[in-house]
N, C-alpha and C. Protein backbone atom coordinates (compact mmCIF):
# COMPACT_ATOMS: atom_id res chain seq x y z
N UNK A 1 107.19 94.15 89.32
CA UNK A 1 106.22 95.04 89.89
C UNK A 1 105.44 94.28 90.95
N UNK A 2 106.07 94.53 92.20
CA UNK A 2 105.57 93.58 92.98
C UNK A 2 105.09 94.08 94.36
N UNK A 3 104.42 93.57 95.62
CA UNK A 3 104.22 94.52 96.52
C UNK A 3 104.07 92.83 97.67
N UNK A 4 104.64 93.64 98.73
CA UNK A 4 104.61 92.17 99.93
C UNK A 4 104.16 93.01 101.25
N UNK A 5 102.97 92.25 101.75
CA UNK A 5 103.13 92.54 103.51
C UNK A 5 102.90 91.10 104.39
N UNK A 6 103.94 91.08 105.22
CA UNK A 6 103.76 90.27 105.82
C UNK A 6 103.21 90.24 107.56
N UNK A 7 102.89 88.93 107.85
CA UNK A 7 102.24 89.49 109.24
C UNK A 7 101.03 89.92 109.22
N UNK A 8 100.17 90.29 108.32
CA UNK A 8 98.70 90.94 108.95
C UNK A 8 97.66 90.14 109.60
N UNK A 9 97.42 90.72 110.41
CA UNK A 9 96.21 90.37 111.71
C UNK A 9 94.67 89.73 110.84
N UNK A 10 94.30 89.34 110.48
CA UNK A 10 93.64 88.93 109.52
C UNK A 10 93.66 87.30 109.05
N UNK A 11 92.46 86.70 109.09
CA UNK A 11 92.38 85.47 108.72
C UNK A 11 92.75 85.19 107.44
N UNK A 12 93.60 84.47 106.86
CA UNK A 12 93.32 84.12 105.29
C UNK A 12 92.32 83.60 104.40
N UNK A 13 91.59 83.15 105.11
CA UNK A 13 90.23 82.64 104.67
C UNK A 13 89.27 84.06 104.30
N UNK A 14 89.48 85.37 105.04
CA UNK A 14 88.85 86.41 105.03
C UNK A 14 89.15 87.00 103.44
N UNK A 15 90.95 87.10 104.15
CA UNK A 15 91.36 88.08 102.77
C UNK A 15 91.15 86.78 100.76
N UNK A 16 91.37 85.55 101.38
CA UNK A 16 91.04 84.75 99.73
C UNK A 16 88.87 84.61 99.26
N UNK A 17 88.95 85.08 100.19
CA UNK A 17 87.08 85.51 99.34
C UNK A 17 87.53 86.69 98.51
N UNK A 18 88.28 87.80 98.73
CA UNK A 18 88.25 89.05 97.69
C UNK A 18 88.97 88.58 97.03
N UNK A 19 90.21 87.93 96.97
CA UNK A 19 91.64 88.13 95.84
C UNK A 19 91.03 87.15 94.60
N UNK A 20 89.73 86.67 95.13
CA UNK A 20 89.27 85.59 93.41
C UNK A 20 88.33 86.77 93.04
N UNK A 21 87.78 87.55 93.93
CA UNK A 21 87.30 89.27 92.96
C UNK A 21 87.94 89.87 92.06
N UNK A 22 89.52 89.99 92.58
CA UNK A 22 90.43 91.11 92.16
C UNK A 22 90.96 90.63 90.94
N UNK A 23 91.35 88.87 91.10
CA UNK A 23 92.53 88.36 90.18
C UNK A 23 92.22 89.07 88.79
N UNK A 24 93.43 88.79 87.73
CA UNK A 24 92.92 89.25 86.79
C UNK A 24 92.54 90.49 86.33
N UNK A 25 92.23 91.67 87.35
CA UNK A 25 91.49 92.73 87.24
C UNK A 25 92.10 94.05 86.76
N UNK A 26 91.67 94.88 86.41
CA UNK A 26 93.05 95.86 86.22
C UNK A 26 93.19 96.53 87.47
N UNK A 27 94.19 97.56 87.62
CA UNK A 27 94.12 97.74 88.88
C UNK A 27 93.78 98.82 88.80
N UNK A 28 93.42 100.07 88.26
CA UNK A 28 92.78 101.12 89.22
C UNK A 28 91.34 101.08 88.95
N UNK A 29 90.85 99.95 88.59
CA UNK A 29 89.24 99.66 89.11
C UNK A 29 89.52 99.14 90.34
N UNK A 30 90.28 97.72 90.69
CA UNK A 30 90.51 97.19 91.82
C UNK A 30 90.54 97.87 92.60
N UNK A 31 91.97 99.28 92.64
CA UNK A 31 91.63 100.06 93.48
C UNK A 31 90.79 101.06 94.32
N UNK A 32 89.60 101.47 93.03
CA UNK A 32 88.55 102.30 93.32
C UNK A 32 87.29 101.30 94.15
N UNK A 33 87.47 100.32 93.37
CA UNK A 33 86.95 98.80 93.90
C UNK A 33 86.93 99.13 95.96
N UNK A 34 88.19 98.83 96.40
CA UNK A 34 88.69 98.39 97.41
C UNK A 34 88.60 100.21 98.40
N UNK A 35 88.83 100.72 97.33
CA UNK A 35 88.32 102.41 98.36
C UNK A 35 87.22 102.11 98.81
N UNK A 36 86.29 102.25 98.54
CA UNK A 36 84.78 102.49 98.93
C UNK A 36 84.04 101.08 99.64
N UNK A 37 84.89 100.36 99.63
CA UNK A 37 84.48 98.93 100.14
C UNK A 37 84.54 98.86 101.68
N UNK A 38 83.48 98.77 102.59
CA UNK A 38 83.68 98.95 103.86
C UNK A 38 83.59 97.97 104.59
N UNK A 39 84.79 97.46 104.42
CA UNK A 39 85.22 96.02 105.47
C UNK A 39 86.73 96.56 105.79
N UNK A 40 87.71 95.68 106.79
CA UNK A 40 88.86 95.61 107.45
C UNK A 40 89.82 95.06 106.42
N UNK A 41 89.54 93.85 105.64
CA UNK A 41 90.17 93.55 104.28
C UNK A 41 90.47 94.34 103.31
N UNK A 42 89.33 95.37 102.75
CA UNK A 42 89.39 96.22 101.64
C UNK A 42 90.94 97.33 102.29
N UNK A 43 90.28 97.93 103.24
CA UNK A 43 92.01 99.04 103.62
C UNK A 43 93.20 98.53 103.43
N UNK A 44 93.22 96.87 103.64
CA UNK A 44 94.61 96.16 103.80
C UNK A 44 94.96 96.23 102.11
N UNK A 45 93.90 95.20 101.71
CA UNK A 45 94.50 95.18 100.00
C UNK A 45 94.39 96.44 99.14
N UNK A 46 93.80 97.39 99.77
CA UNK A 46 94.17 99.20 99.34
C UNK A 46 95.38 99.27 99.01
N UNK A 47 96.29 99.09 100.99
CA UNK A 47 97.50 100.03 100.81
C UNK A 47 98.35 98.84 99.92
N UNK A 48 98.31 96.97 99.54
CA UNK A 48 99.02 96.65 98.77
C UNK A 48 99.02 97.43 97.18
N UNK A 49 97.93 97.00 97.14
CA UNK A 49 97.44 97.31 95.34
C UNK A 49 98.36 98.80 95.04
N UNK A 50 97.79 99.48 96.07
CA UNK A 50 98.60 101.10 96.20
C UNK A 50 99.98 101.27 96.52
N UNK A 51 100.66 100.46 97.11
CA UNK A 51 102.03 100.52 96.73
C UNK A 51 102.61 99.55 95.87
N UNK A 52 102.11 98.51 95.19
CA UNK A 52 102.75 98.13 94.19
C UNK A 52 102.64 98.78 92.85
N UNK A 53 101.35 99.34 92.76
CA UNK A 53 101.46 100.37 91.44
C UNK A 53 102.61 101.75 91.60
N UNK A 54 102.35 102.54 92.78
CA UNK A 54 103.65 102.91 92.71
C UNK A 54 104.95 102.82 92.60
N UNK A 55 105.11 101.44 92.87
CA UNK A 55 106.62 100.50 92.60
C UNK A 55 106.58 100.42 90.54
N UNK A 56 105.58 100.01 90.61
CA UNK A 56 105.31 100.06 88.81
C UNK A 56 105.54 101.66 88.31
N UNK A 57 105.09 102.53 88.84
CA UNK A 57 105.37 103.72 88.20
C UNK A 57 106.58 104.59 88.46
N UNK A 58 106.82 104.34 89.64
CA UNK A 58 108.02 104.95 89.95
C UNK A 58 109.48 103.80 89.55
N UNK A 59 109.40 102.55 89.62
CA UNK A 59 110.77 101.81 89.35
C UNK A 59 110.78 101.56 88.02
N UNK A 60 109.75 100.84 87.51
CA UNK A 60 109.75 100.69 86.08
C UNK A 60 109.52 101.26 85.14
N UNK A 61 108.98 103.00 85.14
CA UNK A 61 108.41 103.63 84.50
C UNK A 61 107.02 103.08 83.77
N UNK A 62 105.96 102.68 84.61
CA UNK A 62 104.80 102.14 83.95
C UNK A 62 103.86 102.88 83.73
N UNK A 63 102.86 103.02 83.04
CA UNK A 63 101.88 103.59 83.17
C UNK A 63 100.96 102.54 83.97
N UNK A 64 100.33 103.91 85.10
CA UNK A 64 98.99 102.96 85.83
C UNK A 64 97.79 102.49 84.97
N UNK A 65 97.74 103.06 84.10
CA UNK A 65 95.93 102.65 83.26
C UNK A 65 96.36 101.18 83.21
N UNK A 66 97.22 101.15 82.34
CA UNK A 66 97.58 99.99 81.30
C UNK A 66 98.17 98.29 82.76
N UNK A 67 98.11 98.61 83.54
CA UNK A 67 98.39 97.48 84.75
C UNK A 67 96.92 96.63 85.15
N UNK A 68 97.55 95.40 85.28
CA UNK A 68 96.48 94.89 85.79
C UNK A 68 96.99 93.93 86.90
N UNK A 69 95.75 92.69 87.62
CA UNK A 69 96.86 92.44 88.92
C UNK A 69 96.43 90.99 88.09
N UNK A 70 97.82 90.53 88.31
CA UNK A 70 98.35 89.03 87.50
C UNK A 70 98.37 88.08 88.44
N UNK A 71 99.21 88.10 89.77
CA UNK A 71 99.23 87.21 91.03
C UNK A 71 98.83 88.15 91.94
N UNK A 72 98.21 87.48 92.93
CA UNK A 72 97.24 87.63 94.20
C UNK A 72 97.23 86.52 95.09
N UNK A 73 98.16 86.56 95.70
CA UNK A 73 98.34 85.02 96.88
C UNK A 73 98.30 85.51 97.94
N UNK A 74 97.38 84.70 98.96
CA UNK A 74 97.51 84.88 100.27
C UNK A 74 97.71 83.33 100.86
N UNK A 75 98.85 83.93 101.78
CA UNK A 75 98.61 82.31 102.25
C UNK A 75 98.70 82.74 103.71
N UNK A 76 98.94 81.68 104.43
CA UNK A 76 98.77 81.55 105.99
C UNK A 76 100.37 81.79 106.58
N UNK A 77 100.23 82.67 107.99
CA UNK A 77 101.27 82.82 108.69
C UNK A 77 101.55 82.23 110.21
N UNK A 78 101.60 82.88 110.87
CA UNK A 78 101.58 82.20 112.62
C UNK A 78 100.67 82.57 113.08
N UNK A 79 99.95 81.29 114.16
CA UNK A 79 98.80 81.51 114.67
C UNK A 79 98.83 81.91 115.93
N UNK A 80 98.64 82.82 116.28
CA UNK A 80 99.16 83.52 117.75
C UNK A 80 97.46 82.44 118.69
N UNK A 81 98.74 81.63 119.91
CA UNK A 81 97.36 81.04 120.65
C UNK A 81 97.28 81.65 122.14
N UNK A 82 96.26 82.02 122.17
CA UNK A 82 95.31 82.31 123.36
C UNK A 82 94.53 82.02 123.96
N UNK A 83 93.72 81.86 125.23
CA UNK A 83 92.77 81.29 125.94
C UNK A 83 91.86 82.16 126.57
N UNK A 84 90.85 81.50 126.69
CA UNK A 84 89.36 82.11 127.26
C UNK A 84 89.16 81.38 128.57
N UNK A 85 89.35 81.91 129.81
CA UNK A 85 89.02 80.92 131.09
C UNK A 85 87.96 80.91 130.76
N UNK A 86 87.29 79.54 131.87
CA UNK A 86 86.13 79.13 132.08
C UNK A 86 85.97 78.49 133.15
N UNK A 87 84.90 77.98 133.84
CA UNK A 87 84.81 77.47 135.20
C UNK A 87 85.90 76.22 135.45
N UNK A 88 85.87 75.97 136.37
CA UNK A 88 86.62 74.93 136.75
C UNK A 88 88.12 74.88 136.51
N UNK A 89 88.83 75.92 136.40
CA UNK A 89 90.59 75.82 135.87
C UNK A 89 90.14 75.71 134.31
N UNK A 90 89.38 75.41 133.22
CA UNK A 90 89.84 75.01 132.15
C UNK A 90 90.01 76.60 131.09
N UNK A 91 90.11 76.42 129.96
CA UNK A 91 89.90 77.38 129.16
C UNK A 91 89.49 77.11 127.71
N UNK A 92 89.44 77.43 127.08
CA UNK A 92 88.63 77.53 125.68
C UNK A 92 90.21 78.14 124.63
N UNK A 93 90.38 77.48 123.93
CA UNK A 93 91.67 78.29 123.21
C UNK A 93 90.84 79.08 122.04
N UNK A 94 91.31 80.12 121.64
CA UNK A 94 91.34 81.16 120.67
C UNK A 94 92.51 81.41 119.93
N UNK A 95 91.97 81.34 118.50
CA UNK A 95 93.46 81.43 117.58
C UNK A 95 93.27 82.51 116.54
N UNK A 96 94.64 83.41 116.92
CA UNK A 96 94.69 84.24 116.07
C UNK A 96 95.44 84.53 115.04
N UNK A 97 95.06 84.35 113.78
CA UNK A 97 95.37 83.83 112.62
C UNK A 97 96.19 85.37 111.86
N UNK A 98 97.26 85.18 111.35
CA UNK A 98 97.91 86.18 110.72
C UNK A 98 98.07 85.29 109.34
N UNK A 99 98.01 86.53 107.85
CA UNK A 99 98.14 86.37 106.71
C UNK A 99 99.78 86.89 105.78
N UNK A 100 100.18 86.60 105.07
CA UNK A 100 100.65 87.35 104.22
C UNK A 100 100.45 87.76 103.20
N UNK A 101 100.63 88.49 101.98
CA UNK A 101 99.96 88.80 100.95
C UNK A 101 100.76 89.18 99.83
N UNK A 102 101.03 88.60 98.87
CA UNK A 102 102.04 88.72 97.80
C UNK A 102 101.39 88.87 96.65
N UNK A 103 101.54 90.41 95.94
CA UNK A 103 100.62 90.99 95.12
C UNK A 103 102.04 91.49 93.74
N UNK A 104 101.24 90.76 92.69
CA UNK A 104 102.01 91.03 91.56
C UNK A 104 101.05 91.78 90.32
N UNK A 105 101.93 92.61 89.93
CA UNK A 105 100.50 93.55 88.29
C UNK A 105 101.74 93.11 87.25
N UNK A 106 100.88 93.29 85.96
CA UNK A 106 101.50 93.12 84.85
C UNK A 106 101.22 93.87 83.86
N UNK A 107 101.77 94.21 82.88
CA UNK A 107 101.31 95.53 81.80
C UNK A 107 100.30 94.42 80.52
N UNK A 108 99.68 95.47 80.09
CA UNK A 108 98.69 94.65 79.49
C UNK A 108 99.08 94.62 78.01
């Protein structure tokens, strides 16, 4: 019962402040959790949490109450680099940091 996105636009440093919230947690608090939560992070780990429980209910026949989220890893992807001119020819680099996110539940 597992759920993967890879590639998101998002620092990892952003998304590992919530996933030490979530670990452990069951998931349709997590999820009600992450609805009403108004940051750019919360929508992302929405639509995981939300399609791996459906992978749990629809592949394995699970019940949602009884799930909780067991692994929660984010780690780091490619850093897309960019620059900021500035006087004189130089520039300022800007890095834009992409995550992945590998979300596992387990029956309790």
């Amino acid at each position: 019962m597992k759920a993967y996105w890879k590639n998101i636009r998002i620092s990892p440093k952003k998304l590992r402040v919530v996933a030490e919230l979530l670990r452990n947690k069951e998931a349709t608090w997590a999820l009600n959790f992450l609805k009403f939560a108004p940051k750019k992070w919360a929508d992302l780990l929405y639509k995981v949490l939300h399609s791996a429980i459906a992978n749990a209910t629809n592949n394995n026949s699970q019940d949602a109450s009884k799930l909780y989220i067991d692994q929660l890893v984010i780690t780091k992807w490619i850093v897309y680099k960019r620059g900021q001119h500035i006087s004189r020819w130089r520039m300022h680099p800007i890095l834009k940091r992409t995550s992945n996110i590998r979300l596992e539940l387990q029956v309790k």
